[in-house]
PDB file of N, CA and C in Angstrom:
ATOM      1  N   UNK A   1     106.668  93.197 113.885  1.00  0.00           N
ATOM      2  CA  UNK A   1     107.321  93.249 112.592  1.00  0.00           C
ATOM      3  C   UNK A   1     108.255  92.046 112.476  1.00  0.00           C
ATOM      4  N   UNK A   2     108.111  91.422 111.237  1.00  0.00           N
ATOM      5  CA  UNK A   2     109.193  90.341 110.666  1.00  0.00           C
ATOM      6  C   UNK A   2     110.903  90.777 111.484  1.00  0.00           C
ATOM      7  N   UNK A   3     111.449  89.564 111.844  1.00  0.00           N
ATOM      8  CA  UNK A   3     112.837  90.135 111.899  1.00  0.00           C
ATOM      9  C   UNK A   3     113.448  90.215 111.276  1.00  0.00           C
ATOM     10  N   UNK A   4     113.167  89.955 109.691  1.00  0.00           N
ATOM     11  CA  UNK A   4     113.912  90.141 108.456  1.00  0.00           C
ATOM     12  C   UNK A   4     113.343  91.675 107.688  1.00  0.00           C
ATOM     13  N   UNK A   5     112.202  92.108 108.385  1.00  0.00           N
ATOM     14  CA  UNK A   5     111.901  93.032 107.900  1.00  0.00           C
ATOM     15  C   UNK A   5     112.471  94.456 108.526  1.00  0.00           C
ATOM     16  N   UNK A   6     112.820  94.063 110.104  1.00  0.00           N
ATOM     17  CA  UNK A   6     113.957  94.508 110.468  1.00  0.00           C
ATOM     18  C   UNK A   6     115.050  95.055 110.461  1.00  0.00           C
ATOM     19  N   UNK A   7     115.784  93.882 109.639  1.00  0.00           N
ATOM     20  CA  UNK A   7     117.118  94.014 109.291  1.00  0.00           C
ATOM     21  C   UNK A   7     117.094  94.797 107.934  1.00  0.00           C
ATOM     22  N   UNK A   8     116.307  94.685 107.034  1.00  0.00           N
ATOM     23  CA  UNK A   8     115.760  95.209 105.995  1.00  0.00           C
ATOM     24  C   UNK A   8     116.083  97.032 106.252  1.00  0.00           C
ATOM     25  N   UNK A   9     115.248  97.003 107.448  1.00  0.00           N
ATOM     26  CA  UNK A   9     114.661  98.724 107.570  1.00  0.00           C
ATOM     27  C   UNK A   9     116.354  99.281 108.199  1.00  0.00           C
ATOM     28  N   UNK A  10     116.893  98.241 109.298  1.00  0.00           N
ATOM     29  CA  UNK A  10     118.252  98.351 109.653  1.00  0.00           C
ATOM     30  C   UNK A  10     119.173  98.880 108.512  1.00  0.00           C
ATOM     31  N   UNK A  11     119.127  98.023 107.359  1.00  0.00           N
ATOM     32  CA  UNK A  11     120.220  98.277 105.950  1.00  0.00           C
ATOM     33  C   UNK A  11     120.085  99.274 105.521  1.00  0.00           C
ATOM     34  N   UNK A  12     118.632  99.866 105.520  1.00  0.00           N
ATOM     35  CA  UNK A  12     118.268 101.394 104.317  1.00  0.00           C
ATOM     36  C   UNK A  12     118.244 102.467 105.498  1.00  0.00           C
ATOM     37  N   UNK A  13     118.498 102.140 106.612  1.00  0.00           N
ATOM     38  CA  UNK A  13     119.192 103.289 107.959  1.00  0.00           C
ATOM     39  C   UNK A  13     120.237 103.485 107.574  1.00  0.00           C
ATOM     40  N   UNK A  14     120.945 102.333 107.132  1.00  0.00           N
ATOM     41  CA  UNK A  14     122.264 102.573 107.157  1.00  0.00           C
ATOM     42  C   UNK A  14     122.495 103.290 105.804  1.00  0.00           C
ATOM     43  N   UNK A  15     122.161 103.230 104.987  1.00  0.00           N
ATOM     44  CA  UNK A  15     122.325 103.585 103.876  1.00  0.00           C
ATOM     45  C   UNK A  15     121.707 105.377 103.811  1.00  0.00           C
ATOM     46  N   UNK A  16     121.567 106.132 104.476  1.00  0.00           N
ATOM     47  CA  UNK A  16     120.934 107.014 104.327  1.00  0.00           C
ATOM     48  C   UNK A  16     121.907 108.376 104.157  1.00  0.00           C
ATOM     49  N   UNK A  17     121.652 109.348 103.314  1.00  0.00           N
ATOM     50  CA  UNK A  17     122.959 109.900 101.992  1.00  0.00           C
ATOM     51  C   UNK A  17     123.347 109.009 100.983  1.00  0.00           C
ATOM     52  N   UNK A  18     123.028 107.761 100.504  1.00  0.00           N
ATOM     53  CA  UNK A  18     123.893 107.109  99.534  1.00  0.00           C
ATOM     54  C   UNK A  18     122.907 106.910  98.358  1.00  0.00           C
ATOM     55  N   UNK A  19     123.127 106.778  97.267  1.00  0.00           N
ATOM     56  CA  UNK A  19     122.336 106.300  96.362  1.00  0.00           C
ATOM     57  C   UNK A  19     121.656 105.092  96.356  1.00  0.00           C
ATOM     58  N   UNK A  20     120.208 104.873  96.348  1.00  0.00           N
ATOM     59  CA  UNK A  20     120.272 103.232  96.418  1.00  0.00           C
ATOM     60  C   UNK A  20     119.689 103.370  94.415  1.00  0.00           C
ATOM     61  N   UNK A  21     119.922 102.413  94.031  1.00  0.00           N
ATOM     62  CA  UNK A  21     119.630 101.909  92.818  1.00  0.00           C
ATOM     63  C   UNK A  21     118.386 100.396  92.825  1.00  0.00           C
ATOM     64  N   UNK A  22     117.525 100.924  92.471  1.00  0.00           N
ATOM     65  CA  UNK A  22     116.435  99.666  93.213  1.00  0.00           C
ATOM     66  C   UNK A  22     115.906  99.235  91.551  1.00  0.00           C
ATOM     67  N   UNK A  23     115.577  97.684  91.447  1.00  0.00           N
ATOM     68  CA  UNK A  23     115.386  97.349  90.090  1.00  0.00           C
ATOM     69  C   UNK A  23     114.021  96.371  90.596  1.00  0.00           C
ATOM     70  N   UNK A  24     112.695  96.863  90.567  1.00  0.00           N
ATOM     71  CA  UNK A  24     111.952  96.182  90.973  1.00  0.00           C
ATOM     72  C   UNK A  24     110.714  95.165  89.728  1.00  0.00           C
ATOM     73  N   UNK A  25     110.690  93.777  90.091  1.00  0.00           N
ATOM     74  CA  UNK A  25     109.984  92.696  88.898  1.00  0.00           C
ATOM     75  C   UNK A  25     109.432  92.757  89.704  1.00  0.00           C
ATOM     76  N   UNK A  26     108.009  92.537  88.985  1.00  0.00           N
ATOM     77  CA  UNK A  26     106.753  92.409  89.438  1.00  0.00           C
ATOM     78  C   UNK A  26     105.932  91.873  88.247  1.00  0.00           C
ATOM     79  N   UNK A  27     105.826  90.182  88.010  1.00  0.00           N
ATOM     80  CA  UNK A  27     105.873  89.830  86.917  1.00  0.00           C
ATOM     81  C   UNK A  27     106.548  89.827  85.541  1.00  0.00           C
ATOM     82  N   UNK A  28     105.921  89.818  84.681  1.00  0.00           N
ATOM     83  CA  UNK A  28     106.745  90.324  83.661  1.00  0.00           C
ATOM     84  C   UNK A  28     107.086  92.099  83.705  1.00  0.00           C
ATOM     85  N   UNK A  29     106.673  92.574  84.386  1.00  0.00           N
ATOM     86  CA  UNK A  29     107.282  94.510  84.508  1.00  0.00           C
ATOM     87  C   UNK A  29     108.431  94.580  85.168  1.00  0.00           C
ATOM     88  N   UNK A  30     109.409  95.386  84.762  1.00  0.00           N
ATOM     89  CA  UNK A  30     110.899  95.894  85.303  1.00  0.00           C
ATOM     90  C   UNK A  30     110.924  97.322  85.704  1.00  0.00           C
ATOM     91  N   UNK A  31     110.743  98.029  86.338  1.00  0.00           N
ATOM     92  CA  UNK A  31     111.144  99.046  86.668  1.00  0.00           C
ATOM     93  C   UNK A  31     112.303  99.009  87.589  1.00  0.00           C
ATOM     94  N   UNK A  32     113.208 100.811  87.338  1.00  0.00           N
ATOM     95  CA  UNK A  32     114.160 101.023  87.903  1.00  0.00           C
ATOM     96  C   UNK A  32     113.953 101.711  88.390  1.00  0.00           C
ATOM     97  N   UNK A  33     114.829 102.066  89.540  1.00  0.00           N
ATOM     98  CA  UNK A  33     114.673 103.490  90.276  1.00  0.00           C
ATOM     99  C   UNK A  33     115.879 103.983  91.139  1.00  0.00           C
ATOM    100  N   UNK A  34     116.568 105.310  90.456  1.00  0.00           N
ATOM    101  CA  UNK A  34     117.707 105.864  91.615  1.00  0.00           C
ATOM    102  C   UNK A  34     116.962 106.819  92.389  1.00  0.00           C
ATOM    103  N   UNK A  35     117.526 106.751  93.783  1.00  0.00           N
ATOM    104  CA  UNK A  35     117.098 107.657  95.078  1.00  0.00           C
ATOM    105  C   UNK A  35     117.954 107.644  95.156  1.00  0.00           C
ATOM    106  N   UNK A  36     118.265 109.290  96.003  1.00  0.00           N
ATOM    107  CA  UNK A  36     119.535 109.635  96.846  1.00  0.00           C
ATOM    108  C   UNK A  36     118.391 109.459  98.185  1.00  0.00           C
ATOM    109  N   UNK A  37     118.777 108.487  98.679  1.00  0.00           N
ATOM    110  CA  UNK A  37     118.131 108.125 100.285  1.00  0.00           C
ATOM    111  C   UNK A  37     118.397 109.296 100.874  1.00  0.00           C
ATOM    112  N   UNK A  38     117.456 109.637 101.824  1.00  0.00           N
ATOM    113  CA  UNK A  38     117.438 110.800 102.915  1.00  0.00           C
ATOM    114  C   UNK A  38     116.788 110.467 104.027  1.00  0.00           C
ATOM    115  N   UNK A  39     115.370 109.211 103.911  1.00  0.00           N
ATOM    116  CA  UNK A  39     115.284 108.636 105.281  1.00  0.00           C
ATOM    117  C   UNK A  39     114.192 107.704 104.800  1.00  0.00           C
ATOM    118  N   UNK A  40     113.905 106.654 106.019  1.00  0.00           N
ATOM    119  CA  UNK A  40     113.049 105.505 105.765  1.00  0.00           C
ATOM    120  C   UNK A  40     112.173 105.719 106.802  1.00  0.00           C
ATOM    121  N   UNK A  41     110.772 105.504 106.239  1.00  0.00           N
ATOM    122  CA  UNK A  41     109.874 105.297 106.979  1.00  0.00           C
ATOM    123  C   UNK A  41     109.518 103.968 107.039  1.00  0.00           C
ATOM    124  N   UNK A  42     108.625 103.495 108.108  1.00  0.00           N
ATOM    125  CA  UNK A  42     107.813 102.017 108.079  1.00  0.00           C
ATOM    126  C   UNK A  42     106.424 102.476 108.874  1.00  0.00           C
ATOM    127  N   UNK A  43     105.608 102.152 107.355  1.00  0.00           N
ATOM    128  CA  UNK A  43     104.104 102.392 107.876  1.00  0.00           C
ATOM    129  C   UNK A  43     103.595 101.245 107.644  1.00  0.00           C
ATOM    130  N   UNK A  44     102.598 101.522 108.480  1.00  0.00           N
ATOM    131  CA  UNK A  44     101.400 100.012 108.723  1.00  0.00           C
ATOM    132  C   UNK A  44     100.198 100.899 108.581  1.00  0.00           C
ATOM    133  N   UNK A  45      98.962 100.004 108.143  1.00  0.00           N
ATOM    134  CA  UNK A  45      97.525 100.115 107.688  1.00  0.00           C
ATOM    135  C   UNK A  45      97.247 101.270 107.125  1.00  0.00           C
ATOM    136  N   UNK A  46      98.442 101.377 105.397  1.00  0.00           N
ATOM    137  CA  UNK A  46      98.375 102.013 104.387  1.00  0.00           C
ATOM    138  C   UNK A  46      96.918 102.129 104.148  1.00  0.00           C
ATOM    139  N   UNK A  47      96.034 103.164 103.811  1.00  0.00           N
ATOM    140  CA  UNK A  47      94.863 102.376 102.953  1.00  0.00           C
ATOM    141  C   UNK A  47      94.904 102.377 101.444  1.00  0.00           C
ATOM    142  N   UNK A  48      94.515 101.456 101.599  1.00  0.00           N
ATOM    143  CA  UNK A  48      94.297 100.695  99.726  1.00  0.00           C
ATOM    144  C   UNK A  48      93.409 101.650  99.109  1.00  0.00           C
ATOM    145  N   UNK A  49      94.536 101.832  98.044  1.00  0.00           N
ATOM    146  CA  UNK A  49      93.473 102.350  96.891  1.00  0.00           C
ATOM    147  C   UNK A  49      92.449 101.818  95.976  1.00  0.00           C
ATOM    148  N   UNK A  50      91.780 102.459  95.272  1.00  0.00           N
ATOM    149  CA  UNK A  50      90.309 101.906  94.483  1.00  0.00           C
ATOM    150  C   UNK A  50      90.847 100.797  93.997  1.00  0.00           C
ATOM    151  N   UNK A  51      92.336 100.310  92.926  1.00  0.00           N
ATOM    152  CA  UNK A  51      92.438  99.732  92.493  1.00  0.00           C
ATOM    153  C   UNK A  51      92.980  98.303  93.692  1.00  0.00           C
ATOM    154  N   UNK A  52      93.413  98.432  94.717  1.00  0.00           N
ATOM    155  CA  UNK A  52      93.395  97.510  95.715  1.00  0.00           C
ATOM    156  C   UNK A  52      95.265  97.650  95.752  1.00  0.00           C
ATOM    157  N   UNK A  53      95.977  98.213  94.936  1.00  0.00           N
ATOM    158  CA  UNK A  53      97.286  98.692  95.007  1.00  0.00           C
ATOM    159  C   UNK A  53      97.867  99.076  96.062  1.00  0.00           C
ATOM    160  N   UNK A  54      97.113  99.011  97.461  1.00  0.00           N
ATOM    161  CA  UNK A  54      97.445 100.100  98.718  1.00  0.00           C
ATOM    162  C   UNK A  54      97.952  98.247  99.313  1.00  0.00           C
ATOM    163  N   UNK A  55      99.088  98.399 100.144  1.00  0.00           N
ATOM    164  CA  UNK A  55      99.547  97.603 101.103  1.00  0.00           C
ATOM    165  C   UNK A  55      99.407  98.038 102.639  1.00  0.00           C
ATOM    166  N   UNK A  56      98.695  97.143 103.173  1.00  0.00           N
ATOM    167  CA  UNK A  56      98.626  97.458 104.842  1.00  0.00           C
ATOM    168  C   UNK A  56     100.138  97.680 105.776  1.00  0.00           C
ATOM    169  N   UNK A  57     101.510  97.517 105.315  1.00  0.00           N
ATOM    170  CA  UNK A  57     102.539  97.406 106.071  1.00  0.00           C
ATOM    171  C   UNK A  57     103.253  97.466 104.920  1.00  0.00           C
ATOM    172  N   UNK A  58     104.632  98.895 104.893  1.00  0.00           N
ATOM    173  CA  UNK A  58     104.594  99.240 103.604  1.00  0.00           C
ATOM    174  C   UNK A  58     106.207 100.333 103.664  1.00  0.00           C
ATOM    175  N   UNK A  59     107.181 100.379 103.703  1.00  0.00           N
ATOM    176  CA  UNK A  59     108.219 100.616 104.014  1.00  0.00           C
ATOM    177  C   UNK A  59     108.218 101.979 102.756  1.00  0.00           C
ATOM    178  N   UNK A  60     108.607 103.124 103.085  1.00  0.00           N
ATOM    179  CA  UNK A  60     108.712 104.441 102.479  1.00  0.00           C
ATOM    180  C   UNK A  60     110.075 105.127 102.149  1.00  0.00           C
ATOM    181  N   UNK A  61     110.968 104.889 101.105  1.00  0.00           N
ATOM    182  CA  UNK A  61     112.062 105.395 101.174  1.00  0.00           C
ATOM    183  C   UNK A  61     111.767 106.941 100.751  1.00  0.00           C
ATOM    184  N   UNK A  62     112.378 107.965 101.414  1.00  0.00           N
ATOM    185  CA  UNK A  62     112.447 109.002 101.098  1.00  0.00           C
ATOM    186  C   UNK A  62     113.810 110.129 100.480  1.00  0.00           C
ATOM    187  N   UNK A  63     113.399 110.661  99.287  1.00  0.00           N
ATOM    188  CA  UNK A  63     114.654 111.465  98.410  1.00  0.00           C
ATOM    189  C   UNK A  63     114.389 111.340  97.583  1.00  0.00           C
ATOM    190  N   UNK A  64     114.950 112.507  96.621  1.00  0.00           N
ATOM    191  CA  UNK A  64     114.709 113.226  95.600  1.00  0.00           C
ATOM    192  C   UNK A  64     115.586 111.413  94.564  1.00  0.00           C
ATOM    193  N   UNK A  65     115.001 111.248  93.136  1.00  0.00           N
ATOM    194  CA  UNK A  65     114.988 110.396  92.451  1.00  0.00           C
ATOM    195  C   UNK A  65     114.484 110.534  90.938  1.00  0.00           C
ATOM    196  N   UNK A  66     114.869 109.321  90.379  1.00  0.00           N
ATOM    197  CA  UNK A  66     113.814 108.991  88.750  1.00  0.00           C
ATOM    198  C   UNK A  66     113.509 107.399  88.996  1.00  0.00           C
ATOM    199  N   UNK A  67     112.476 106.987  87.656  1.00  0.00           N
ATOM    200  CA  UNK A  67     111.802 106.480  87.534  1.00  0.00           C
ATOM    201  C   UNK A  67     112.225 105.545  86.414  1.00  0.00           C
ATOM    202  N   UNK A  68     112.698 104.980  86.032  1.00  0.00           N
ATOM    203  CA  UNK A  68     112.966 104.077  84.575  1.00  0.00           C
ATOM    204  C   UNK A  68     111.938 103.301  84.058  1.00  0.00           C
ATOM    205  N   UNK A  69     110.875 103.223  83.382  1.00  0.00           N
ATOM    206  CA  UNK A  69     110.259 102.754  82.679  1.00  0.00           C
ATOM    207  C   UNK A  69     110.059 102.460  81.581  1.00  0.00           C
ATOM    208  N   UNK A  70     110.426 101.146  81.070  1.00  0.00           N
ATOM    209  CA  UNK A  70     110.237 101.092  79.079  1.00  0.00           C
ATOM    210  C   UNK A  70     111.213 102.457  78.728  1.00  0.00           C
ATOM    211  N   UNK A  71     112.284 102.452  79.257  1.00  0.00           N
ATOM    212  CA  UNK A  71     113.667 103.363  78.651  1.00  0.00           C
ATOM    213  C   UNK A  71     113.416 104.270  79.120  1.00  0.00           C
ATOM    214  N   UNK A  72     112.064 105.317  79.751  1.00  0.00           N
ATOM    215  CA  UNK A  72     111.641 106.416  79.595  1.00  0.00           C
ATOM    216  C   UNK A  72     111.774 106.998  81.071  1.00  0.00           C
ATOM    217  N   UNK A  73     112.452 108.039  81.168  1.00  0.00           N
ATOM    218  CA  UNK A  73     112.715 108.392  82.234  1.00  0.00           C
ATOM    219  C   UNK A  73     111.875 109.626  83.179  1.00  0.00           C
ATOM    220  N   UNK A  74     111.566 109.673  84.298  1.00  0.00           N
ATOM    221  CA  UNK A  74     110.511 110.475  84.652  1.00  0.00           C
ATOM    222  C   UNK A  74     110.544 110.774  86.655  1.00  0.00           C
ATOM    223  N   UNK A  75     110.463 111.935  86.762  1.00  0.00           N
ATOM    224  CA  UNK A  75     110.597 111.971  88.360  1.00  0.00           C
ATOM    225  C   UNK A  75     110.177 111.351  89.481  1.00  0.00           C
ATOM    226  N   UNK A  76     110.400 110.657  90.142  1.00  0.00           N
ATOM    227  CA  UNK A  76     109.851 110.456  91.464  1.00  0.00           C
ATOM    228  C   UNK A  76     109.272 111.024  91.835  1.00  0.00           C
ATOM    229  N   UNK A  77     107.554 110.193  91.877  1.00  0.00           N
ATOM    230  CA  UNK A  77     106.525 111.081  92.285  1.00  0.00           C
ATOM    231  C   UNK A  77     106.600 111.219  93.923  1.00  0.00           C
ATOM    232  N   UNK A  78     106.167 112.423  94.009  1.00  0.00           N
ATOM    233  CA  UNK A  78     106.530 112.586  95.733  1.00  0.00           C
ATOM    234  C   UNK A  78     107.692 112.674  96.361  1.00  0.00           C
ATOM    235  N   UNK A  79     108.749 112.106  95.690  1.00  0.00           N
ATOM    236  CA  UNK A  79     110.250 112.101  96.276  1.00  0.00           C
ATOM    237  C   UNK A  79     110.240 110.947  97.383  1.00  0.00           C
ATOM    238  N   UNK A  80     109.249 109.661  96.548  1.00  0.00           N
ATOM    239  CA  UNK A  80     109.252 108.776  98.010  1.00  0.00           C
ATOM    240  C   UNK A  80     108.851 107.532  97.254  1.00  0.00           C
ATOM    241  N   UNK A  81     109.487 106.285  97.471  1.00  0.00           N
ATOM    242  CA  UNK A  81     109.656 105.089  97.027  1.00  0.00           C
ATOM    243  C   UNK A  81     108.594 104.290  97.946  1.00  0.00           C
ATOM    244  N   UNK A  82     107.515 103.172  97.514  1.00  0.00           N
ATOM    245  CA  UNK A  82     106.922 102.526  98.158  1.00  0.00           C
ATOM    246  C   UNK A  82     107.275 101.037  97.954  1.00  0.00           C
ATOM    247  N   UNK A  83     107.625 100.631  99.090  1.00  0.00           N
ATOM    248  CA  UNK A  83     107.707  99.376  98.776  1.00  0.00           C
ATOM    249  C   UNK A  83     107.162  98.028  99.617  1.00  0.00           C
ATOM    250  N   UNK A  84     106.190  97.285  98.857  1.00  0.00           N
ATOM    251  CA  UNK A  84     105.113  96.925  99.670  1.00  0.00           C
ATOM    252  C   UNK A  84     105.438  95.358 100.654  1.00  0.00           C
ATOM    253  N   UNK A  85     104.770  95.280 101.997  1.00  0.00           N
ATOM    254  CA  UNK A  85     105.670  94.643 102.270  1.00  0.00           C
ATOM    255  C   UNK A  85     104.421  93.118 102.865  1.00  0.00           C
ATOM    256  N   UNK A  86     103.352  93.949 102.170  1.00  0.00           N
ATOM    257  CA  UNK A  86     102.123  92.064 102.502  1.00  0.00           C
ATOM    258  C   UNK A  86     102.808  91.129 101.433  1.00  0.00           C
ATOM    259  N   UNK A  87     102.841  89.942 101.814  1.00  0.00           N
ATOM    260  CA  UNK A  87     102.750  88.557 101.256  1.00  0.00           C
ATOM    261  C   UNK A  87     104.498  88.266 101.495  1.00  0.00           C
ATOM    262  N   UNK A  88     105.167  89.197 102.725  1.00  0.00           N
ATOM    263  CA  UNK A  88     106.671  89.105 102.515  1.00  0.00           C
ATOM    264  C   UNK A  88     107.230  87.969 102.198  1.00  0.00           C
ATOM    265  N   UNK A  89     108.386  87.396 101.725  1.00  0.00           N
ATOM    266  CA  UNK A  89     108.142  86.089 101.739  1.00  0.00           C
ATOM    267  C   UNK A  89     110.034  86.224 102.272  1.00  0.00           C
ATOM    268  N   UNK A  90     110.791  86.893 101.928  1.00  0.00           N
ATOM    269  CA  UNK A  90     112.247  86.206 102.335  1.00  0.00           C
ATOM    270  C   UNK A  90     113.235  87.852 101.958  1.00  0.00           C
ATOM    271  N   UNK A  91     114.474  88.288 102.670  1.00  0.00           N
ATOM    272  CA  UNK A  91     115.090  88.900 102.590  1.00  0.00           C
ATOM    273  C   UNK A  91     117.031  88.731 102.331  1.00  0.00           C
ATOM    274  N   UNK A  92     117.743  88.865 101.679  1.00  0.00           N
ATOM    275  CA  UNK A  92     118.697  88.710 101.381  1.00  0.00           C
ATOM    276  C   UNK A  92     119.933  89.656 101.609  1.00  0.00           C
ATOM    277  N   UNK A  93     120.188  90.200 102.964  1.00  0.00           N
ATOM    278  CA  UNK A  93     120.960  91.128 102.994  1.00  0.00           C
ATOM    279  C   UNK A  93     122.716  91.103 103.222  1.00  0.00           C
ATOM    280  N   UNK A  94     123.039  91.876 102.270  1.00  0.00           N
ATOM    281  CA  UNK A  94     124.751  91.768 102.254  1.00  0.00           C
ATOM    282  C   UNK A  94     124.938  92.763 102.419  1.00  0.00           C
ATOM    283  N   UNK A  95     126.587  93.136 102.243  1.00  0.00           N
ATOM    284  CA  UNK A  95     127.127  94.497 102.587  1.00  0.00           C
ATOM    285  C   UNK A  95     126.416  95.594 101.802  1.00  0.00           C
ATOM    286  N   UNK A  96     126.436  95.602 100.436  1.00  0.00           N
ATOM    287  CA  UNK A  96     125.954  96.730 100.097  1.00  0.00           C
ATOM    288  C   UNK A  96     124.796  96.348  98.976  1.00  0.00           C
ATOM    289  N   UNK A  97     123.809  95.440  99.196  1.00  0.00           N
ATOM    290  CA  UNK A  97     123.277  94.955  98.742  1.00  0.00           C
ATOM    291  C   UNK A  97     121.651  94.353  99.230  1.00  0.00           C
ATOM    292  N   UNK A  98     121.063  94.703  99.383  1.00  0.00           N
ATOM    293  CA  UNK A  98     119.482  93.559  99.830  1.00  0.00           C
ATOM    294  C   UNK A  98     118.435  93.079  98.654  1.00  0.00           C
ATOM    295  N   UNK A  99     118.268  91.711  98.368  1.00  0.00           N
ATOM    296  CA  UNK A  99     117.120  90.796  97.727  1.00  0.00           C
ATOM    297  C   UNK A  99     115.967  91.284  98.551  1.00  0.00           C
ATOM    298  N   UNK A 100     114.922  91.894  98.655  1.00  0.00           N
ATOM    299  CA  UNK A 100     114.124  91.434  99.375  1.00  0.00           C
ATOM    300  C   UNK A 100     112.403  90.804  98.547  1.00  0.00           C
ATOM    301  N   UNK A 101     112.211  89.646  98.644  1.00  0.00           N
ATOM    302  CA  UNK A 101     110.979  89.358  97.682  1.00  0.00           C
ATOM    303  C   UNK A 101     109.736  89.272  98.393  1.00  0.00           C
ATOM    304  N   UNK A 102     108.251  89.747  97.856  1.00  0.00           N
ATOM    305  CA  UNK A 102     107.209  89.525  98.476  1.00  0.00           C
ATOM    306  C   UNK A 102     106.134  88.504  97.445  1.00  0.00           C
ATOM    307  N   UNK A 103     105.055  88.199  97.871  1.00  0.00           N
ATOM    308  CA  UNK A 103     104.150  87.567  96.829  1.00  0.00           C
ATOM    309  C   UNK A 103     103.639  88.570  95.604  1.00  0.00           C
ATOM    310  N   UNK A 104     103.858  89.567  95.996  1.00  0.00           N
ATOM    311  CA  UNK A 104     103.746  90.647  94.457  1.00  0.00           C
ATOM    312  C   UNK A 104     104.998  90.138  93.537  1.00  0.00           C
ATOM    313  N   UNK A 105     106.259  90.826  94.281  1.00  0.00           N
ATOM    314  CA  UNK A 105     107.443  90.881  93.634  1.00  0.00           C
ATOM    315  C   UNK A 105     108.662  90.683  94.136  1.00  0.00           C
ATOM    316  N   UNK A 106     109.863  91.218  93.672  1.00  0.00           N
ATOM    317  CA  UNK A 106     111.212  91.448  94.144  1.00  0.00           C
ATOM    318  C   UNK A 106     111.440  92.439  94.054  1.00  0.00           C
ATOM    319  N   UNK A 107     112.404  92.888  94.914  1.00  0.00           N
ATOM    320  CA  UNK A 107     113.291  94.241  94.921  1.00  0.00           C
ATOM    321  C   UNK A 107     115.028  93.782  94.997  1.00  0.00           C
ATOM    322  N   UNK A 108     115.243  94.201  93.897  1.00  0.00           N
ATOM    323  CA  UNK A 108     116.913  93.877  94.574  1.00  0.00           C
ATOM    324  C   UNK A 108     117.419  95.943  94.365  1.00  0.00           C
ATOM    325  N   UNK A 109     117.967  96.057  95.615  1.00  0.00           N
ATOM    326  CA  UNK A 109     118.151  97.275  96.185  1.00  0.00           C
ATOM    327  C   UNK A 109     119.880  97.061  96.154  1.00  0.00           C
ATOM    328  N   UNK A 110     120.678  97.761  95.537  1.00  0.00           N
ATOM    329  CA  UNK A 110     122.031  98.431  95.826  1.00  0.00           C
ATOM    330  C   UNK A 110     122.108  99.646  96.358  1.00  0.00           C
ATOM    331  N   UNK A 111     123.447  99.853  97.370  1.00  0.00           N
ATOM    332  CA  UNK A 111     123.547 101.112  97.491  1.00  0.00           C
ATOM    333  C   UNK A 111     125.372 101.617  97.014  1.00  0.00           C
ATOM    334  N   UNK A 112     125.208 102.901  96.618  1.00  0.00           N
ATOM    335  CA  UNK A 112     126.573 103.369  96.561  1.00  0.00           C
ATOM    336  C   UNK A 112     126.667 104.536  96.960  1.00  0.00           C
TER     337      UNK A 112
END
């Protein structure tokens, strides 16, 4: 595993009971998302779905949450955040704060 991907999985350990507030671009799309973190997984050789959407190495936040889309608000399916981690490209971690971007997208992740 990356050692930035590491420190990554290190930050959302640490963060676990806190809210993270995650605002993820992926092109022109914005989605939001609050979790009350409860624990992180890190899986490898996800399988891909029909549409090819599945990431082989793929970090799982787990807790109850919503969904922000186009204003419209809606539950966290599963109670579990995916966030994909092929094409990683760079991580940005501060105190209560991580950038982390891949060749899909960005995640900028707060916690409180």
């Amino acid at each position: 595993m990356n050692s930035s991907i590491k420190e990554v999985t290190h930050w959302l350990e640490t963060k676990s009971n806190h809210t993270l507030h995650i605002s993820k671009q992926e092109e022109k799309d914005l989605d939001r998302i609050e979790l009350q973190l409860e624990r992180i997984e890190h899986q490898k050789h996800q399988e891909q779905s029909i549409d090819g959407y599945g990431d082989q190495d793929t970090l799982m936040l787990h807790g109850s949450g919503i969904v922000i889309t186009a204003g419209h608000e809606a539950p966290l399916p599963n109670n579990t955040f995916l966030i994909g981690l092929d094409g990683f490209k760079s991580a940005d971690i501060q105190d209560q704060q991580v950038v982390l971007s891949t060749e899909r997208g960005t995640y900028f992740i707060k916690a409180t």
